[in-house]
Structure formats: C-alpha cells, structure tokens
Protein backbone atom coordinates (compact mmCIF):
# COMPACT_ATOMS: atom_id res chain seq x y z
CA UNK A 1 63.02 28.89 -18.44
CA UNK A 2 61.87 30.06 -15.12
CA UNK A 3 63.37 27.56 -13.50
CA UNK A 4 66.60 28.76 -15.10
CA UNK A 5 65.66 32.01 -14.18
CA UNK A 6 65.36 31.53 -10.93
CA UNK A 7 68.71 29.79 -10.32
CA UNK A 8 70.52 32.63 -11.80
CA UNK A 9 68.71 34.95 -9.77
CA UNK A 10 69.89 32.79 -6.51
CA UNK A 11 73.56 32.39 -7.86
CA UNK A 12 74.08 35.99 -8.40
CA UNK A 13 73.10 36.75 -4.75
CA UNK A 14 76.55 35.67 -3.91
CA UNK A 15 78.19 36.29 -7.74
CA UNK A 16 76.40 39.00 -9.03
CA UNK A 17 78.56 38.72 -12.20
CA UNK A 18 77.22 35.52 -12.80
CA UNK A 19 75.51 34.56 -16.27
CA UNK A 20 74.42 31.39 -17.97
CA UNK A 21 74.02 31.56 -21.55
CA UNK A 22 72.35 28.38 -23.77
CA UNK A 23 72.80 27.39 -27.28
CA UNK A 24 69.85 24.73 -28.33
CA UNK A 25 71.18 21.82 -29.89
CA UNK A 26 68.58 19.98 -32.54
CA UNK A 27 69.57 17.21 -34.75
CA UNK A 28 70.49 17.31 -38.45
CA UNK A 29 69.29 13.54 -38.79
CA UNK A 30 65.65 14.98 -38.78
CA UNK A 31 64.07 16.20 -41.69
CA UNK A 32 63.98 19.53 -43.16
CA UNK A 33 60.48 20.77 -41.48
CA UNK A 34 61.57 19.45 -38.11
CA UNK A 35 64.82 21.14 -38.24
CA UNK A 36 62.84 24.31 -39.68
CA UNK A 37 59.97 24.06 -36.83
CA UNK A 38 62.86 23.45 -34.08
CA UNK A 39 64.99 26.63 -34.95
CA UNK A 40 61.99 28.67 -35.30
CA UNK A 41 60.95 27.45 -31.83
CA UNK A 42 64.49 28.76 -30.45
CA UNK A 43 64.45 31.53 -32.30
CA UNK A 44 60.61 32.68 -30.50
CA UNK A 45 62.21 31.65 -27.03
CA UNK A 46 65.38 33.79 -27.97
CA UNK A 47 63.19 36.63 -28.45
CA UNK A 48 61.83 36.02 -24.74
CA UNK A 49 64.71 35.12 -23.06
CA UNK A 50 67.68 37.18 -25.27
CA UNK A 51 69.71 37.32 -21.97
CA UNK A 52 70.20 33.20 -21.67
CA UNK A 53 69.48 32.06 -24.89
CA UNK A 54 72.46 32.76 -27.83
CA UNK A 55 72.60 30.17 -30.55
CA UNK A 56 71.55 27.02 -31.95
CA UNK A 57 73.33 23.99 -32.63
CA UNK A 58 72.49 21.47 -35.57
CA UNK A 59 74.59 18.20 -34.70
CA UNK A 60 74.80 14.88 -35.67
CA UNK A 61 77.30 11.84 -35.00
CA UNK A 62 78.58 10.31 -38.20
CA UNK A 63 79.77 6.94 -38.71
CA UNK A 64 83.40 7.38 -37.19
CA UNK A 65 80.95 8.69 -33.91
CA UNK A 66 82.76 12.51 -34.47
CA UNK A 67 80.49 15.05 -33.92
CA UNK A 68 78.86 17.21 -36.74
CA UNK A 69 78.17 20.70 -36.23
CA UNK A 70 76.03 23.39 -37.80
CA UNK A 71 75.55 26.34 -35.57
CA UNK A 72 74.01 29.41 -35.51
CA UNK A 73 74.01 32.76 -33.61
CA UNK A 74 71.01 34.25 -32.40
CA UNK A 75 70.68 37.85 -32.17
CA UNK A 76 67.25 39.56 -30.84
C-alpha cells in the first residue's frame, strides 16, 4: 500500500483532485474458509487504508468464459 500511497501523493502534485480507489478481487472457485480468510483480510486493510480501498470482488469464469461476480462494498 505504500507504494500506492506514494504514487498518489506524486500524481496529485500536479492533479490534486486525483484519487485511486481499489476493489480486491478473490475467487469464488476457492473454498468457503479461503474466501472467508480473504475478505476478512480486505476488510482489516480497508480499515487501514479506507481512502483507497472500497469493495471486494468474488469472481469466477464459468464454462461459456463470462465472468461471475459477487461484490461487496466496504464501508469503515
């Protein structure tokens, strides 16, 4: 995250309006502790970095290859 950080920090010397905001993505092929273990991971760095971090994604590619998508929002 610091190296995040510090981009945005050297961005917004010229574009001081400038923000990045991240939404994890983890995968819903793993198994139900994983995916529990991974969103409470996010949810700890959320807490530390509320200003960059915003949701989570749970995705997965069925067998057509389209996208899945389970996402949540992360408020701190």
């Amino acid at each position: 995250m610091a190296l995040y950080e510090k981009a945005i920090a050297e961005i917004r010397k010229e574009c001081p309006h400038f923000s990045l905001k991240m939404i994890i993505q983890g995968f819903k092929a793993l198994n139900l502790e994983e995916i529990e273990k991974d969103l409470r991971q996010t949810i700890e760095t959320a807490k530390k970095h509320p200003d960059i971090i915003v949701g989570y994604d749970l995705v997965m590619v069925n067998k057509e290859r389209k996208t899945i998508q389970i996402s949540v929002v992360i408020k701190c």
